[in-house]
Structures are given as C-alpha cells and as structure tokens.
Protein backbone atom coordinates (compact mmCIF):
# COMPACT_ATOMS: atom_id res chain seq x y z
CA UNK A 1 0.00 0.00 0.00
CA UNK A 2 1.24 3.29 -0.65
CA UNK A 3 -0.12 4.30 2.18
CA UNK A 4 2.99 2.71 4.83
CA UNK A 5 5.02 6.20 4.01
CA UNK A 6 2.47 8.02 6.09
CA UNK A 7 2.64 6.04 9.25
CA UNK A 8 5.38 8.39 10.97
CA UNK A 9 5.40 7.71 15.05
CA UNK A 10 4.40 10.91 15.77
CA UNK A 11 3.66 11.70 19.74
CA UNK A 12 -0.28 12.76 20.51
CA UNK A 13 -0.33 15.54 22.35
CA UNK A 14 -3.01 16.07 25.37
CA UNK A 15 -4.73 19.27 25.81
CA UNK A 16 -5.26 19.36 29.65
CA UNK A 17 -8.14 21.77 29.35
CA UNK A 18 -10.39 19.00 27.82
CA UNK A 19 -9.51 16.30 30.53
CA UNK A 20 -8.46 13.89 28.07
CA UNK A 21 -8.63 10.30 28.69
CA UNK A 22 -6.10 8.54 26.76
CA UNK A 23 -7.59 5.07 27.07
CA UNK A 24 -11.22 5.89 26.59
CA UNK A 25 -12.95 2.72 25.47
CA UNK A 26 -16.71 2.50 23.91
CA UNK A 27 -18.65 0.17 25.90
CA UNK A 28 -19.03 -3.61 24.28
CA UNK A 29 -22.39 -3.30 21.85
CA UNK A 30 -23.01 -6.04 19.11
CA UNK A 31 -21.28 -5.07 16.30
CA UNK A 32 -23.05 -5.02 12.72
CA UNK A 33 -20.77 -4.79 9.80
CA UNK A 34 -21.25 -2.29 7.11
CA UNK A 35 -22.11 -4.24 4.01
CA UNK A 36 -19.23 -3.84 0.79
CA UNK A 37 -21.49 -3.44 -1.54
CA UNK A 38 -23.05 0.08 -0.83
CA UNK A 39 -20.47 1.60 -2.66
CA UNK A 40 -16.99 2.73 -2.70
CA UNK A 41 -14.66 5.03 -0.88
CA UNK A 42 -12.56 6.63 -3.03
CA UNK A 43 -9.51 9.09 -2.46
CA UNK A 44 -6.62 10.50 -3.28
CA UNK A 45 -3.51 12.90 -2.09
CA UNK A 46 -1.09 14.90 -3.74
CA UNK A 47 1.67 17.54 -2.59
CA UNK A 48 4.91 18.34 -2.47
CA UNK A 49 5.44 14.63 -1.29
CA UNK A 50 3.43 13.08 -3.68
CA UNK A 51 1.06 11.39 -1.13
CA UNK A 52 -1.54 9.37 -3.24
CA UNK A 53 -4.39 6.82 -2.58
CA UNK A 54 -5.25 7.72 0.68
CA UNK A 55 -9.04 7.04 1.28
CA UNK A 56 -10.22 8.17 4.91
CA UNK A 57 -13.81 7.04 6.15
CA UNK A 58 -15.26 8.85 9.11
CA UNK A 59 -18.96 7.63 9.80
CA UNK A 60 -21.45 9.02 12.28
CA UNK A 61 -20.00 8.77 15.82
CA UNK A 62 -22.52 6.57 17.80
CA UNK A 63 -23.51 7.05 21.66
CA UNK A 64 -25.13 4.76 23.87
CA UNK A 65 -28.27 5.71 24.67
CA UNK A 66 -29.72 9.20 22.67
CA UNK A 67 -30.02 12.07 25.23
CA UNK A 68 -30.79 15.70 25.26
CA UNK A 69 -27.94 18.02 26.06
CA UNK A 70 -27.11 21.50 26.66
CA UNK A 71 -25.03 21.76 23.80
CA UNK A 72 -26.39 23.24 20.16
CA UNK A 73 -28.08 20.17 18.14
CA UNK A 74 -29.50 18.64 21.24
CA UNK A 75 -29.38 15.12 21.42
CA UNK A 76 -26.28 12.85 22.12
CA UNK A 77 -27.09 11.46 18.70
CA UNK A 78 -27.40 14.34 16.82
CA UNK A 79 -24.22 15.46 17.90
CA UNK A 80 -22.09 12.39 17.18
CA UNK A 81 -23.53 13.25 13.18
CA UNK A 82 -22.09 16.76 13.87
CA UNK A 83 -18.52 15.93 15.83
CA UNK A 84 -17.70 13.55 12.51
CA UNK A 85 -19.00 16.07 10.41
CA UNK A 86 -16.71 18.40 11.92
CA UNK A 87 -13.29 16.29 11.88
CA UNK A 88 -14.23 15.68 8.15
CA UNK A 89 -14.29 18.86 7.10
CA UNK A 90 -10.87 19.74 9.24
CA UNK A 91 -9.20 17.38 7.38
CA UNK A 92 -10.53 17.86 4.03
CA UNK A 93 -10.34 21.33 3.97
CA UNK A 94 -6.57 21.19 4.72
CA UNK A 95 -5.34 20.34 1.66
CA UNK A 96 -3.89 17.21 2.58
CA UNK A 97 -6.43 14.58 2.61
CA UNK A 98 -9.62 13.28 0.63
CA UNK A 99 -11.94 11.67 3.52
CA UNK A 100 -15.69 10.74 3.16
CA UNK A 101 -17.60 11.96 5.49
CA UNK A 102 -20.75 10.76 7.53
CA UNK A 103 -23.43 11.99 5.16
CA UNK A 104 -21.71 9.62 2.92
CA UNK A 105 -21.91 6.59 4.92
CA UNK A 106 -23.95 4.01 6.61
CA UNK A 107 -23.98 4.31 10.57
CA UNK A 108 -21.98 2.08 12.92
CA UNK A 109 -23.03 0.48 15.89
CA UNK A 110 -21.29 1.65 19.27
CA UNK A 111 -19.94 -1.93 19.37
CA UNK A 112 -17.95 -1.08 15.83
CA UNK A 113 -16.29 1.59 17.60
CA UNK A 114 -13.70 -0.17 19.50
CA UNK A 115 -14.00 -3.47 17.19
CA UNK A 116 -14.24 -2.38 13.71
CA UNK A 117 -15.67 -4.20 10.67
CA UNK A 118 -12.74 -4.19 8.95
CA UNK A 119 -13.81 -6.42 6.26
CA UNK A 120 -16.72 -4.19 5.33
CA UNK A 121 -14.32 -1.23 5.01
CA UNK A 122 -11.83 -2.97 2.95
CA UNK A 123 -14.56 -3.60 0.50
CA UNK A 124 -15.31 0.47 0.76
CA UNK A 125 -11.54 1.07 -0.53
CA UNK A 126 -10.83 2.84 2.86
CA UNK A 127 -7.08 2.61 3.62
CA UNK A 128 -7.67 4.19 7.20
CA UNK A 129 -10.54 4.77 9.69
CA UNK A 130 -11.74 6.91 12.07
CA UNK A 131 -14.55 5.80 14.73
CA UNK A 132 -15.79 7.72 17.87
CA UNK A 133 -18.81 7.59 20.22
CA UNK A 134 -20.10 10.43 22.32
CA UNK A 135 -21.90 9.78 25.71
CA UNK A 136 -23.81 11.91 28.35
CA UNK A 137 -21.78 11.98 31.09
CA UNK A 138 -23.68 12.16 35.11
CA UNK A 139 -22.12 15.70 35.96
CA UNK A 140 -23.97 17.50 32.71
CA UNK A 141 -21.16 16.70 30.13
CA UNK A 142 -19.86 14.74 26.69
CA UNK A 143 -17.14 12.50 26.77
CA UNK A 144 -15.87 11.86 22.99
CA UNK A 145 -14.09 9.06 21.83
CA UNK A 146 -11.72 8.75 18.72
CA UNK A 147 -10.22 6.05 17.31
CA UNK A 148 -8.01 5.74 14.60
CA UNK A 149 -6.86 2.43 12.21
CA UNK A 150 -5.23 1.10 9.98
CA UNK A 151 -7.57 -0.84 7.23
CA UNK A 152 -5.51 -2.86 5.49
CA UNK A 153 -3.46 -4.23 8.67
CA UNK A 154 -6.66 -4.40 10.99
CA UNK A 155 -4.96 -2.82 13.62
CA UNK A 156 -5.44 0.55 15.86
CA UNK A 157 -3.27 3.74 15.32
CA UNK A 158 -4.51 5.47 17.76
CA UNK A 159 -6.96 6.91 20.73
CA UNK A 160 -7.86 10.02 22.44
CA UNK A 161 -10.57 10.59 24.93
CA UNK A 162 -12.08 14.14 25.71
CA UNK A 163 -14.46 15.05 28.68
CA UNK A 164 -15.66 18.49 27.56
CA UNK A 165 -18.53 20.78 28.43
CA UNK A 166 -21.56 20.49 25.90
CA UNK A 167 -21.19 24.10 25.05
CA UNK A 168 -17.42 23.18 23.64
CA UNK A 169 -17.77 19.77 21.48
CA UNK A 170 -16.70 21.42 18.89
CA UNK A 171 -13.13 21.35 20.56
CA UNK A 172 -13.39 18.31 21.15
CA UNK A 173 -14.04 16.98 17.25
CA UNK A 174 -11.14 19.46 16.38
CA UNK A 175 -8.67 17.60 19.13
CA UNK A 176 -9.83 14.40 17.16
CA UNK A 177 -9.11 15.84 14.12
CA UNK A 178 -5.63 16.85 15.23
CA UNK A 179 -4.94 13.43 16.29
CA UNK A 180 -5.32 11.87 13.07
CA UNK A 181 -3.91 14.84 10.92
CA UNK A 182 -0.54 14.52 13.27
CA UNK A 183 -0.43 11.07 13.17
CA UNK A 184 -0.51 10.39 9.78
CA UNK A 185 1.56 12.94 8.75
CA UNK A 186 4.08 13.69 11.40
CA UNK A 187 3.06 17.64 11.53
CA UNK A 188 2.12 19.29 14.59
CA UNK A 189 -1.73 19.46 15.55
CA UNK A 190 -3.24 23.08 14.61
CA UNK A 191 -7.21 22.35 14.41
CA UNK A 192 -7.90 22.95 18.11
CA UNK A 193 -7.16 26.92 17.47
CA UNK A 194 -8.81 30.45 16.83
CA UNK A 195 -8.50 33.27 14.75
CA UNK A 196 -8.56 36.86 15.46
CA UNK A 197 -9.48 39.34 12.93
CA UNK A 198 -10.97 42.55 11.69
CA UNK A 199 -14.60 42.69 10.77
CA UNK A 200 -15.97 45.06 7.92
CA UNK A 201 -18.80 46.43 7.09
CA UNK A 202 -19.81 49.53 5.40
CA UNK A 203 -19.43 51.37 1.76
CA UNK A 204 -15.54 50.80 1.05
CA UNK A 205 -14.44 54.49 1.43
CA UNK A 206 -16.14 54.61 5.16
CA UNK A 207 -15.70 50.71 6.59
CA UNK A 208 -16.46 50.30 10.37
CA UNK A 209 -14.09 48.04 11.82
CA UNK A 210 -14.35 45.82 14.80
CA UNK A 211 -12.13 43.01 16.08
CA UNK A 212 -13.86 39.79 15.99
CA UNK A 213 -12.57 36.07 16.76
CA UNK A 214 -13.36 32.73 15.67
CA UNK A 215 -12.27 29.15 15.87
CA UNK A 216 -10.00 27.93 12.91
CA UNK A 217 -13.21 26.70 11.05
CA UNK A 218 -14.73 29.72 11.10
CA UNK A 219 -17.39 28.24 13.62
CA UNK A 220 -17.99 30.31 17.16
CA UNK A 221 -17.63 33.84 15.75
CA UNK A 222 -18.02 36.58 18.06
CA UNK A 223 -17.31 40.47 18.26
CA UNK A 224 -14.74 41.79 20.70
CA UNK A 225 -15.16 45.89 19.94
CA UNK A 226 -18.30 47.21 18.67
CA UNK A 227 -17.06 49.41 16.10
CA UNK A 228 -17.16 52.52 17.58
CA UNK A 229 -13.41 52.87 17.59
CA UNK A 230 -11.34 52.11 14.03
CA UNK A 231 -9.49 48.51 15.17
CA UNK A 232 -6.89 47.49 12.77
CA UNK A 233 -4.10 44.52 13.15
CA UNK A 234 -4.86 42.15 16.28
CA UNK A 235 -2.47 39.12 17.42
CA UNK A 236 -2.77 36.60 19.81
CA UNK A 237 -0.39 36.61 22.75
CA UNK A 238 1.48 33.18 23.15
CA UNK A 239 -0.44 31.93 25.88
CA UNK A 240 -3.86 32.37 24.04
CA UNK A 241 -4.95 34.50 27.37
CA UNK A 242 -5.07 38.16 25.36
CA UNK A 243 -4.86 39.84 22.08
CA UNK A 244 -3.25 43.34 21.36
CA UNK A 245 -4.83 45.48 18.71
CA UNK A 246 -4.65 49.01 17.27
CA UNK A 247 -7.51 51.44 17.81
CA UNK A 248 -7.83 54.76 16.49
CA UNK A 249 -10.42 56.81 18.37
CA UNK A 250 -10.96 60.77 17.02
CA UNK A 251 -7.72 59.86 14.94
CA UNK A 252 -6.02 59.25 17.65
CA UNK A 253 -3.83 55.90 17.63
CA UNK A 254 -3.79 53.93 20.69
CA UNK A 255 -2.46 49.97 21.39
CA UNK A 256 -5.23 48.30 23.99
CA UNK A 257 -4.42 44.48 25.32
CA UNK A 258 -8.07 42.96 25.18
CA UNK A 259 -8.02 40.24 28.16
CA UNK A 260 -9.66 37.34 26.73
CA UNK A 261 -11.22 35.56 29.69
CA UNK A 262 -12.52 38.72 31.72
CA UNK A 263 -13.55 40.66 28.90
CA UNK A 264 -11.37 43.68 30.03
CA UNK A 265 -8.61 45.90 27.87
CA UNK A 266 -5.63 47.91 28.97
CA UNK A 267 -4.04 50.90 27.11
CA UNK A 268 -0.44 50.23 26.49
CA UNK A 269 0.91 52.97 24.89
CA UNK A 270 -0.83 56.47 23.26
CA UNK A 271 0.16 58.56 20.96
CA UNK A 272 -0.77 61.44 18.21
CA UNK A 273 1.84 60.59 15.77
CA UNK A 274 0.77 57.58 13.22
CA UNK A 275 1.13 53.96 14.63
CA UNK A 276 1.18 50.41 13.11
CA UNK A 277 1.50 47.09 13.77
CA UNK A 278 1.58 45.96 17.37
CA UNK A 279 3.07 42.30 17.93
CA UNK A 280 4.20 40.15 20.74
CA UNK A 281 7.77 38.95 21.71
CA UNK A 282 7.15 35.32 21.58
CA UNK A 283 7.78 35.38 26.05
CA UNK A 284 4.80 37.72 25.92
CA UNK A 285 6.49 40.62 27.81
CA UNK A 286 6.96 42.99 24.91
CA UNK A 287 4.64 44.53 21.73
CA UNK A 288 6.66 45.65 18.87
CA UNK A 289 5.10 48.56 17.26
CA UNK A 290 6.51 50.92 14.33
CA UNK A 291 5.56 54.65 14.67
CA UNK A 292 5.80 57.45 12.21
CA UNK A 293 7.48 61.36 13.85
CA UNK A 294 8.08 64.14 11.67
CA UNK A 295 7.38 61.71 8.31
CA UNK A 296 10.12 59.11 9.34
CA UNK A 297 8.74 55.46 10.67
CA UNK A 298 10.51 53.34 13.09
CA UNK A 299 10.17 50.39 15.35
CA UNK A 300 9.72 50.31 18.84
CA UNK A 301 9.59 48.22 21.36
CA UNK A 302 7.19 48.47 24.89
CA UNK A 303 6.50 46.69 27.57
CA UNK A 304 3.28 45.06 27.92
CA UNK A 305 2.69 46.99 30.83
CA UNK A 306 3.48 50.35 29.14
CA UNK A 307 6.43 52.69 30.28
CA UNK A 308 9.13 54.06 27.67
CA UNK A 309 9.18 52.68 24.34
CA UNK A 310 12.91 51.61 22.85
CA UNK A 311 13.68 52.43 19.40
CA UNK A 312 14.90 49.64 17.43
CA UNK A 313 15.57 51.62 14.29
CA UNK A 314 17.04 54.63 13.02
CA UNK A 315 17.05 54.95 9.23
CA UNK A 316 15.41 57.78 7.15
CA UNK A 317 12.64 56.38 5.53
CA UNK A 318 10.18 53.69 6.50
CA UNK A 319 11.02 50.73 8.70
CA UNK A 320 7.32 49.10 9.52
CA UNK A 321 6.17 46.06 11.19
CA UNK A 322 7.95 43.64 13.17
CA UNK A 323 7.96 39.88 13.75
CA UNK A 324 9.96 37.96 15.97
CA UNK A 325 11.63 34.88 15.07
CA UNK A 326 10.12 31.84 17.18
CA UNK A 327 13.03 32.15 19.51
CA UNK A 328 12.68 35.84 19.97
CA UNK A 329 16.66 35.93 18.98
CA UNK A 330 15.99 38.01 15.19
CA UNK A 331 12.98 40.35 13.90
CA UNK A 332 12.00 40.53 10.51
CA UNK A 333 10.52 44.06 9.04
CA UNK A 334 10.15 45.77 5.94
CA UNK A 335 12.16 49.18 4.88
CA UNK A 336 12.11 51.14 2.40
CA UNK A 337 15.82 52.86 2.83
CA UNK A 338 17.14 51.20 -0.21
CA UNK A 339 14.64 53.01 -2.21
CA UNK A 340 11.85 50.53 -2.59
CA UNK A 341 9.84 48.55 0.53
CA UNK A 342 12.08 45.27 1.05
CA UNK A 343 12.19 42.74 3.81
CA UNK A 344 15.22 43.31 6.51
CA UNK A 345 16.36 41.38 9.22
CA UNK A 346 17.92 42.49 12.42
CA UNK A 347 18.93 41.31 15.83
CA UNK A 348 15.83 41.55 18.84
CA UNK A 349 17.95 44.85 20.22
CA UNK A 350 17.85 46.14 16.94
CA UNK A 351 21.31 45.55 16.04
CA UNK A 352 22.81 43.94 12.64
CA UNK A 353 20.54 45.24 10.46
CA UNK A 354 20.21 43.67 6.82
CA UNK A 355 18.34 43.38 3.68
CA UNK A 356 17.60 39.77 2.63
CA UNK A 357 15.11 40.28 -0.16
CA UNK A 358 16.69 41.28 -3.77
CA UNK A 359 14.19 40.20 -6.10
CA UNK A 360 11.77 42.04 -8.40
CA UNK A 361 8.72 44.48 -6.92
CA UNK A 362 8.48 45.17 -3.37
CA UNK A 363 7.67 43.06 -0.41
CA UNK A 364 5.56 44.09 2.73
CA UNK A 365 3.96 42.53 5.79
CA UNK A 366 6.43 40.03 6.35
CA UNK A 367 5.45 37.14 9.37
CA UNK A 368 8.32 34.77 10.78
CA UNK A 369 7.05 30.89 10.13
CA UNK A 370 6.52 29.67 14.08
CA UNK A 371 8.91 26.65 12.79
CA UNK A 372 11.46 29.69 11.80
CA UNK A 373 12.44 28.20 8.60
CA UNK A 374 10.56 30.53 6.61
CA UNK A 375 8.94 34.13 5.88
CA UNK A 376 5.90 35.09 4.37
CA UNK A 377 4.96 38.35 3.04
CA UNK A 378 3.25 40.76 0.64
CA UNK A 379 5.05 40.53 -3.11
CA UNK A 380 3.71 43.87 -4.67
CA UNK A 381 4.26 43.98 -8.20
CA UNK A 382 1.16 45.04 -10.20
CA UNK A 383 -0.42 42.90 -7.60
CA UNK A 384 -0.31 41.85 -4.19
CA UNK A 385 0.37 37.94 -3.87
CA UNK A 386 1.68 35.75 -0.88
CA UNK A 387 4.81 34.71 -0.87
CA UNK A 388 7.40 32.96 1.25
CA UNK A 389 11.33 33.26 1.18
CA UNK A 390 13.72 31.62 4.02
CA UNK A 391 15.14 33.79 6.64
CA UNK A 392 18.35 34.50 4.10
CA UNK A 393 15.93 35.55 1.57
CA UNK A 394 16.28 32.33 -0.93
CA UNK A 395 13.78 30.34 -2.40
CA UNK A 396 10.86 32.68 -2.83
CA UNK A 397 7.81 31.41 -3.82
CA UNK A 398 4.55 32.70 -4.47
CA UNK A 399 1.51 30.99 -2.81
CA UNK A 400 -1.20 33.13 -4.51
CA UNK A 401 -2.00 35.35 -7.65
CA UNK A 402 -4.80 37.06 -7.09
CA UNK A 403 -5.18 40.96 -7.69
CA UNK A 404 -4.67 41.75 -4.12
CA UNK A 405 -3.73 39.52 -1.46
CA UNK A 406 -1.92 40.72 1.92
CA UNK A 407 -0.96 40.28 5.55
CA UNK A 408 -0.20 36.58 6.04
CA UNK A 409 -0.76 34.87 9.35
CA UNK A 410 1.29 31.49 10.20
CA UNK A 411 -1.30 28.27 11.11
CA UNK A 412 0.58 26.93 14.71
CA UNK A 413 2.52 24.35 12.79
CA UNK A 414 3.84 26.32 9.96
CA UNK A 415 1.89 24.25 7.51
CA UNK A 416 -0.75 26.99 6.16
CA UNK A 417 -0.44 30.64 5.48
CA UNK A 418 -3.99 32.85 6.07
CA UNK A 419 -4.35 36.04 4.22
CA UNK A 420 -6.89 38.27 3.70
CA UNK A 421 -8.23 38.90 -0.17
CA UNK A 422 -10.01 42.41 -1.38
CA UNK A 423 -11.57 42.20 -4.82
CA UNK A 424 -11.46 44.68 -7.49
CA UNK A 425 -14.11 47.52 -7.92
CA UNK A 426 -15.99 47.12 -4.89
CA UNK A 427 -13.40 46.97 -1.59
CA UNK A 428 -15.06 43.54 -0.24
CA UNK A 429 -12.68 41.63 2.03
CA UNK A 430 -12.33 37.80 2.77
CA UNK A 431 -10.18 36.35 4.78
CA UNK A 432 -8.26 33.11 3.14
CA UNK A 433 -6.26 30.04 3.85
CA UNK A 434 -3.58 28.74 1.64
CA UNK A 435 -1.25 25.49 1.88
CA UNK A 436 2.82 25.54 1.36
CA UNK A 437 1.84 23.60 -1.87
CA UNK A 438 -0.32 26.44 -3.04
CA UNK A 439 -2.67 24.78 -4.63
CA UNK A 440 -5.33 24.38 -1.90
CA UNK A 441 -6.43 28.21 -1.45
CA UNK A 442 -10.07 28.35 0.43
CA UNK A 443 -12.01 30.73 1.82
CA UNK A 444 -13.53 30.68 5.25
CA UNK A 445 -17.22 31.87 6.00
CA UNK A 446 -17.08 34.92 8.13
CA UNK A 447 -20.93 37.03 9.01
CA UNK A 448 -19.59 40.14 7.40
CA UNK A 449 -16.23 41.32 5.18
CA UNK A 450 -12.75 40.20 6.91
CA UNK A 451 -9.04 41.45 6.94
CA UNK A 452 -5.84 41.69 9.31
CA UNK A 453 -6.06 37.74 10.13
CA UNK A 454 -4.43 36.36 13.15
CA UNK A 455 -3.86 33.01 13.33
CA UNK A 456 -3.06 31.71 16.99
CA UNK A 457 -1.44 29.01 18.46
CA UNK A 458 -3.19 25.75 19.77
CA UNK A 459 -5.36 25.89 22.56
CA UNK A 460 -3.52 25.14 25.75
C-alpha cells in the first residue's frame, strides 16, 4: 500500500483543558458490519510529497443511549452526526487529505467503535478509519471518543478521549481531528485553534471596523469591539490569554491588550503621531510597534505593561512592522531605505541590520514561520500575492496570484499561510487560507467582510 510512508510515530499531544482520557474505550455493543457493496470510498492525495491513494472514512459517531444536552443540536445522537461532520471537514479542507464523510456513509453500531468491521471497510476502498462515540456523562457533560486504524493491517493507530462541556464539542471533534492529521503525517496538531481578525462592514471608502474572533473553522464567531473605535491589526499573545490590537479613536492611535477571559482591555501605549503594527515577543512581555514622527517610521519596542518605548531603528525612511523569530533571537521588518519597501532582518535589540530580499517588486507585511524556517509576506508587483522566502531571503515562492492579497498569518505548525483577499471595484474583504503547496487556497465563512487575520497558536 502506498499508504505505509504516512505512518510516521508521531507523539499525541493532550490538551489538559479537555480532561483527556487517553484510554477511553466505547462500551461492548453487538457489532453489525457495514455491508461492501453500498459503494466505494474513493480518495486521493497529492503535494509536495506526492502522497496518493489515501481514502479516509469517518462515519457518524454513535452514543449509547440518545439524550438531550445542553449543547447546540440537542441530542447525544445528533451530535455524534455533527462531531464527525466536523473532523471531516478539518481534514478535508486542509489540503492534505480526501476523507468521506458521515453523510456519505452508513452508521456504525457503538460496538464497531472499538472493534471495527474491517472487512466491510476494505470492500469500501478505505485505507484508514476513524470511529468515535459520544456519551452523556452524570455531571452535565460529553465525553468523545476517537479512534483511529489502519484498514488494510486491521490494527489501531490510535486513541484520544475528551471530557468536555456540551457548550465546547466542537473542541473536542477538532482535538480528534488533530490526532489523526498529526499522526498520519508527522506535523504538529493546529485544528484545536482560533483566529482573530478585523470585521468590515460599510461602503468601502467609510468601513467600520471591529475586532472579531473565531475558531479555525470559522465556527464560534463573536465580536470583541463594537465598532465605535477604528481597530486594525490584532495578534494573539502566546499563551492564548489576550490579544493586542490598534484602535484609532478621534484619529487618535492607541495599542489596547483585550483580556480574553474577563472581557477587560488595557491601554499600552498612546500617541498622536501615526502607529502600526503591534506584535508580541514570543515570552509575551513585549509589543513591537513601528511609529511614524516628523514623516520618518521606526520600530519600537514596549513593555506590555506600558512605560518608555525603545527604538529599534534609526534609518530615514520607513522601517514598519515587526515579527519575531520563534526564539525571539531576530525580527523581521520591511524598509524602504534602499529606495523601494524590502524585507530586513535584524537582531531583537535592533542591532545587525540587513536586507535579505533582492528580487523584483516590493515586499511588505512580512510574518516569521513559528517553525522559523521561513517568511511570508506581501510581493507587490502590479499585484499583491503571498509569498514565502527563508530567513536569508532564498527560495521565494509565491503561494497566490490574485489581484490583491496581503498580511499573512502562520497556522501553529507552519503548515498553512492565512491572508486576507479584497476584490477589485468594490473593496469587499475575505479572509483566506492557503497550503505551502499552493494549490489548496479556500475561503472561510465569516458574518460580514474580513481582513488583518491572526492566526493563533493551539489551545492550551
């Protein structure tokens, strides 16, 4: 099978705040086995690595006895439809996979969960399998099983228990989804994670702006801000706890630290003069802002707490934006002091400064990959596309040609760049996703117009 590339022993990684269970069994039902003639499964990979003939069947999760819960879609039943539903579209919608889903299969008995049919699923063409139950718990909540195998050798991958409250199953399908995306291929988990970004509405010469969040589905939106105040470029703080954000209020341009959990903001710094970009130092005790005096921009750097800001840069001209380097050793930023905007690199203390982009056009917005291996950025030539170079400025690629693409945002592992997209004549924004490969672009549903995506990292 070409399928025995795939199996890399990757660890599974437990997210404490769901209470996992790492040996969660379904209880011993009858088992009925799917018959092999009610049709095929059928599908296929390809990327980079030329991953082929992978066909992933993910049927209803079953549950014991069918009860109401608290959670949207009421009944234990219903839900086990809506938790496969949900790791199905995770992993087709990543580029990597082609599963079939539960609306495409027949349902399995609770029994099948922990002693698959394996038979009936060879006839289906699956190569691998994922099973799960979900169950009413005494105290009010869910516990979720998955269960992942191997078709062809009849044998178990893995397993992963959650014990979540209704309100969050959705985690919980995502976690499963992470479990078989890392295990088959070797990446790091990045389902079980949220987006922050700017909501627009409004004629395009007047847009009200509000920061918004989301999980990385686009499911579980909700406004932050209410759009009273301008808010422009948010970013999650490494613990997940807080986002920073610009807001311009009367024109004035302020940084606030929205707290996540209590629902409260502090001011961080204030100014009249022009401001852009806030981002965190990867410890979370400093933003990195640039700031505009007299018609020259620089970067700065403030505590989170606020005080004095240190100035990174000195150069006539524009030096804008800011990302650390996942080891908060090296920023990347743009400049336009050789004449055009280019990316630079320079030291966290703002020392060693250096141009490593010398191709054609001019490159903007650049984010440091969080596996630091590579950059991605605006490419403005005609255009805006994505692009990605490494941190010595070789090997840039473009990711997307569209007529105007901008501000990438890293997925956790590295593995997908977001974006947002405005289209031509009438200033509507989307945000985007994008793979490495480049080839599996996709737009995710968002209530009104979307920009300044922030992608952050995986629920603790």
């Amino acid at each position: 099978m070409k399928m025995r590339r795939l199996l890399v022993l990757a660890g599974l990684v437990s997210m404490p705040a769901l209470v996992t269970a790492q040996q969660t069994a379904a209880p011993s039902v009858a088992a009925s086995q799917p018959s092999p003639d009610d049709g095929g499964l059928t599908g296929s990979v390809s990327d980079e690595n030329e991953w082929q003939d992978l066909g992933i069947a993910i049927p209803s999760f079953p549950t014991d006895v069918s009860v109401s819960t608290a959670a949207e879609g009421g009944t234990t039943e219903a839900l086990g439809r809506n938790v496969a539903r949900v790791v199905f579209n995770d992993l087709k919608n990543n580029g990597l996979f082609k599963p079939v889903g539960p609306d495409a299969l027949p349902a399995i008995d609770l029994g099948q969960v922990s002693a698959p049919a394996f038979d009936g699923w060879r006839g289906r063409s699956a190569e691998m399998l994922v099973q799960g139950f979900v169950k009413a718990t005494g105290d009010g909540r869910l516990t979720v099983g998955c269960y992942l195998y191997d078709v062809a050798l009849g044998s178990e991958l893995a397993r992963q228990g959650y014990v979540v409250k209704p309100e969050e199953w959705r985690r919980a399908a995502h976690k499963c989804a992470d479990m078989v995306y890392s295990r088959l291929s070797g990446e790091s988990p990045f389902f079980d994670s949220k987006i922050a970004y700017i909501a627009e509405t409004g004629p395009k010469d007047r847009r009200r702006k509000q920061l918004a969040i989301m999980d990385s589905d686009g499911a579980n939106h909700r406004f932050i801000t209410n759009g009273q105040a301008t808010a422009l470029t948010p970013r999650y703080s490494p613990d997940y706890s807080q986002i920073v954000y610009l807001s311009y209020i009367n024109g004035a341009p302020r940084i606030y630290i929205y707290n996540i959990g209590t629902g409260k903001q502090k001011l961080v710094t204030a100014s009249n003069n022009p401001t852009f970009s806030p981002r965190w130092s990867p410890d979370g005790k400093w933003i990195l802002y640039s700031m505009a005096i007299a018609g020259n921009t620089d970067i700065y750097r403030i505590s989170v707490n606020g005080g004095e800001s240190i100035k990174l840069t000195d150069s006539p001209g524009l030096d804008v934006g800011g990302s650390y380097s996942p080891d908060g050793s090296k920023i990347v930023f743009e400049s336009d002091r050789s004449g055009g905007q280019q990316i630079y690199v320079m030291n966290a203390d703002g020392s060693n400064q250096k141009r490593i982009s010398f191709f054609g056009g001019r490159a903007a917005t650049p984010e440091w990959s969080p596996r630091g291996d590579q950059i991605a950025f605006t490419h403005i030539a005609g255009n805006f596309r994505i692009a990605v170079t490494t941190p010595s400025g070789g090997d840039m690629r473009f990711l997307t040609d569209s007529w105007q693409d901008e501000a990438p945002t890293w997925s956790p592992n590295g593995r997908i760049v977001q974006f947002f997209r405005t289209q031509r004549g009438n200033g509507k924004t989307g945000v985007w996703q994008v793979d490495l490969t480049g080839r599996n672009e996709r737009k995710l549903n968002t209530p009104v117009d979307g920009s300044d995506p922030s992608w952050g990292p995986v629920l603790p």
